[in-house]
Protein backbone atom coordinates (compact mmCIF):
# COMPACT_ATOMS: atom_id res chain seq x y z
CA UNK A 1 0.08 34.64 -7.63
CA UNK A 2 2.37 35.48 -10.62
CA UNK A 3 5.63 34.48 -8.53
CA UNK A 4 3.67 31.15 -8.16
CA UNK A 5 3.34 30.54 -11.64
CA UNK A 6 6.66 31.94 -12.55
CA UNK A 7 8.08 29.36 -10.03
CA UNK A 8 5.94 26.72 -11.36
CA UNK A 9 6.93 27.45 -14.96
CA UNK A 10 10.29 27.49 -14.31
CA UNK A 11 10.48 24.34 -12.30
CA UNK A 12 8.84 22.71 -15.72
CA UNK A 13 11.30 24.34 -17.66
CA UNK A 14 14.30 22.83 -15.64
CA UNK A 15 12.70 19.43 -15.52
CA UNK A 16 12.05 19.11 -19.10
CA UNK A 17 15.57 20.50 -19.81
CA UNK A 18 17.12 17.87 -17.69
CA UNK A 19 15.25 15.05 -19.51
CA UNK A 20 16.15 16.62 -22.59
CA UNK A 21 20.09 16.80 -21.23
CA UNK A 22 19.67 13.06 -20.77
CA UNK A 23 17.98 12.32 -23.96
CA UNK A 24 21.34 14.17 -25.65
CA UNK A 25 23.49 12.13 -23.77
CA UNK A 26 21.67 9.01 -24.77
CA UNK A 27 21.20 10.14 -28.58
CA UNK A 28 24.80 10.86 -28.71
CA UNK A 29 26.29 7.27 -26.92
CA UNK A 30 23.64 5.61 -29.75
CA UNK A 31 25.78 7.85 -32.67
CA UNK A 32 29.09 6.89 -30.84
CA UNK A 33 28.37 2.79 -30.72
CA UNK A 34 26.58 2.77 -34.13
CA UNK A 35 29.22 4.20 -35.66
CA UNK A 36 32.06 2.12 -33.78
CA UNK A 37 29.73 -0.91 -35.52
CA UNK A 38 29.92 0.67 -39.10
CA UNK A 39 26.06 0.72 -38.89
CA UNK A 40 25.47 4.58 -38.24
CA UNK A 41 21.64 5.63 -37.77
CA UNK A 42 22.31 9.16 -39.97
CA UNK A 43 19.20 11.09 -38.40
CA UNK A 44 20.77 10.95 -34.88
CA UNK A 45 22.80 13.75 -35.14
CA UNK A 46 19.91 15.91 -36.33
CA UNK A 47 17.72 14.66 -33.13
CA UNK A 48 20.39 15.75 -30.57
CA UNK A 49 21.03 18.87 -32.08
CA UNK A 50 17.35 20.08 -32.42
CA UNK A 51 16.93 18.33 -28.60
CA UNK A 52 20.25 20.68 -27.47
CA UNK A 53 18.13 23.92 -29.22
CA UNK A 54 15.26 22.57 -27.08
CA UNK A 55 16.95 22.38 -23.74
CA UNK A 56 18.79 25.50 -23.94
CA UNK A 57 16.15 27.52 -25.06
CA UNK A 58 14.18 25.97 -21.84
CA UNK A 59 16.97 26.51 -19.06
CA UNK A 60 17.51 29.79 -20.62
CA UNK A 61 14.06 30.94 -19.79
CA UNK A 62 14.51 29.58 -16.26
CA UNK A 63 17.76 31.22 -15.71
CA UNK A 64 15.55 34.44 -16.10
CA UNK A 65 13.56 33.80 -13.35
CA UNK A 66 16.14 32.25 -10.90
CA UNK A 67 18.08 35.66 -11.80
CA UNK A 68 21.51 33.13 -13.33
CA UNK A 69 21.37 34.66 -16.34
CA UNK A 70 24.52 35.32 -17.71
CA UNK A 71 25.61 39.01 -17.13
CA UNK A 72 28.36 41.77 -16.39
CA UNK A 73 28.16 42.52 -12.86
CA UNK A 74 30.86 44.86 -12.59
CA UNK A 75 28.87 48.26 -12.43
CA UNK A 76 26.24 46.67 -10.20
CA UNK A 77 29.15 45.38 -7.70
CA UNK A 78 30.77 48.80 -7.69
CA UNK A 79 27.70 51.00 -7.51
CA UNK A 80 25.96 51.81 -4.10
CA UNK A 81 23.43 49.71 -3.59
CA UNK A 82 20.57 52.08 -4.35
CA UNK A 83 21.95 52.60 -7.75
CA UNK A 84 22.71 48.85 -8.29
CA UNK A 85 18.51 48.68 -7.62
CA UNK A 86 17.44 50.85 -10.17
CA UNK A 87 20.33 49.31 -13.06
CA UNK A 88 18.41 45.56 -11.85
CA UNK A 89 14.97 47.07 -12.80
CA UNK A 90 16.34 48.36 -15.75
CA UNK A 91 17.84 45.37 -16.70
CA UNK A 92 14.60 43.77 -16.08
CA UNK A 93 13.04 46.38 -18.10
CA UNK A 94 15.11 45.55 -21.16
CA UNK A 95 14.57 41.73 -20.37
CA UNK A 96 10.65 42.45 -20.67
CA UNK A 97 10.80 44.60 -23.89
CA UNK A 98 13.18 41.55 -25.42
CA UNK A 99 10.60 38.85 -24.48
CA UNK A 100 7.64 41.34 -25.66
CA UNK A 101 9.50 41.36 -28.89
CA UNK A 102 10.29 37.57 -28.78
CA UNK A 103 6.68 37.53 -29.26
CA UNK A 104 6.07 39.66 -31.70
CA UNK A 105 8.78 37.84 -33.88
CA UNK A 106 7.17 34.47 -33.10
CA UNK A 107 3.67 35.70 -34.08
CA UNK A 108 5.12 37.04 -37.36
CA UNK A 109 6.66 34.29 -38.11
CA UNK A 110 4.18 31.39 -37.20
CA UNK A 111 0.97 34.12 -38.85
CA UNK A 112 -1.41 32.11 -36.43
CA UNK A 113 -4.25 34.37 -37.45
CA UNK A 114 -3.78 33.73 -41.50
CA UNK A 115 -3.18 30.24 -41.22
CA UNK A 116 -6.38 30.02 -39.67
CA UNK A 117 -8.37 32.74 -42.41
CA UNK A 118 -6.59 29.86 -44.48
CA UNK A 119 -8.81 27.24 -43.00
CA UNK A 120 -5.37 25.12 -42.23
CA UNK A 121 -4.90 24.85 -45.66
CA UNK A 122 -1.19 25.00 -45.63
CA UNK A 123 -0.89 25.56 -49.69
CA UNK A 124 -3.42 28.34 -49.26
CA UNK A 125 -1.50 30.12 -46.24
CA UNK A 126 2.04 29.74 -48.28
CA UNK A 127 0.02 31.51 -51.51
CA UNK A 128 -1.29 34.34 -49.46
CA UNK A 129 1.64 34.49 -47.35
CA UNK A 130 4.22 33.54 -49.26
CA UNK A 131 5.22 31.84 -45.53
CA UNK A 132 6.48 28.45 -46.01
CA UNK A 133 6.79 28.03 -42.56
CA UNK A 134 4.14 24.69 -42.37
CA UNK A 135 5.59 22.47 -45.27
CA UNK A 136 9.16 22.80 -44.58
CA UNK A 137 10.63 19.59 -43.08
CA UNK A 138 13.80 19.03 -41.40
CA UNK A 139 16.81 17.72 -43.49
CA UNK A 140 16.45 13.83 -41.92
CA UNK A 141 14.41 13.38 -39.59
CA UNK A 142 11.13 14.37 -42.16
CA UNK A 143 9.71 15.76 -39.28
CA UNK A 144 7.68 19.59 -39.79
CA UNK A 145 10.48 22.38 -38.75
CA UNK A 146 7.40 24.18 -37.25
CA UNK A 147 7.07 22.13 -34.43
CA UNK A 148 10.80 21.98 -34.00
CA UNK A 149 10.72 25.68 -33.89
CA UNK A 150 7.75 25.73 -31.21
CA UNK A 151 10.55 25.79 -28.67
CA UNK A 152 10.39 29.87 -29.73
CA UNK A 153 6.80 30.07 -28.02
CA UNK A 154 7.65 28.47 -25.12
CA UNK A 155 10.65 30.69 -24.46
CA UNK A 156 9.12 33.95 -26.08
CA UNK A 157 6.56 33.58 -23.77
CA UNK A 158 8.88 31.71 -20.42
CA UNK A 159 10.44 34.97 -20.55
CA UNK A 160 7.98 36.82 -20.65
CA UNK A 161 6.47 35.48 -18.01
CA UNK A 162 9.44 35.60 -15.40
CA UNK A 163 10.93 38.88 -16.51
CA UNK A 164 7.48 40.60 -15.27
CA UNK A 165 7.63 38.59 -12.56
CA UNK A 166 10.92 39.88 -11.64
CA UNK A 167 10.33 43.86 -12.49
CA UNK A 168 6.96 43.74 -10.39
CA UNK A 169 9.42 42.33 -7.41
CA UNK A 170 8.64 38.76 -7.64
CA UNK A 171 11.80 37.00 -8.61
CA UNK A 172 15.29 37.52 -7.11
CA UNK A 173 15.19 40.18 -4.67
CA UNK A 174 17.77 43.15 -5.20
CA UNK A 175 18.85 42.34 -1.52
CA UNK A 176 19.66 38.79 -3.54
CA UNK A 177 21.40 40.53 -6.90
CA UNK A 178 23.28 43.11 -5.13
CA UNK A 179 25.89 42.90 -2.69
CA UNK A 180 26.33 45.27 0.25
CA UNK A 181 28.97 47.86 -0.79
């Protein structure tokens, strides 16, 4: 069941970071031609580069459960294989304590649980926090850096998510990672 919805989540992930890889490419060609015209749109660059954060952040996650993430293989490819096993499920390991920690940061930085002691009063979270978090907006755009930022969650917990999956056997089998030496 868990491979299912690792599979699942990472087939979203993919999907949304290939719209978003378009959406770049189109956000960029609109900088290029207003500025050919003299008639530059000046939050554009701002969009692509919070819609790049988004997208990488996204594939990234997937890469974790398609087992592409980028890594040193040289000790794996020279150890025998039974060796190479146990280094893949303690890389996974690590993985799992980083996205467990990924988390953690996330929940202290977003303070779910006081915003909502604050009754979503944003100016009473910031005095009792001292959090600022809510009422920040981006530099052009206007738009809360919050949500911009939600991309965190979503790979805090995408990674979380797969790099179980893959220590309790369910993503890329060693047979998969490890050549036969």
């Amino acid at each position: 069941m868990l491979q299912k919805i690792s599979a699942f989540w990472a087939k979203v992930e993919i999907t949304v970071a290939a719209i978003l890889a378009a959406a770049i490419t189109g956000l960029i060609l609109l900088n290029v031609v207003t500025r050919a015209i003299g008639n530059a749109i000046y939050w554009v660059d701002e969009a692509a580069i919070y819609t790049m954060a988004w997208m990488t952040f996204l594939a990234a996650s997937a890469a974790v459960h398609h087992g592409q993430s980028v890594a040193v293989t040289l000790v794996t490819d020279l150890a025998p294989r039974p060796v190479a096993e146990v280094i893949l499920k303690v890389k996974d390991a690590v993985v799992l304590v980083f996205a467990i920690l990924m988390v953690w940061f996330c929940w202290r930085w977003y303070l779910p649980l006081q915003m909502v002691q604050a009754g979503f009063d944003i100016l009473q979270f910031q005095g009792a926090t001292f959090n600022f978090i809510y009422s920040e907006p981006t530099t052009t755009i206007g738009y809360p850096k919050y949500l911009v930022w939600m991309v965190m969650w979503l790979f805090s917990f995408g990674v979380l998510l797969h790099s179980v999956n893959n220590l309790l056997g369910g993503g890329a089998l060693p047979e998969d990672r490890v050549e036969a030496t």
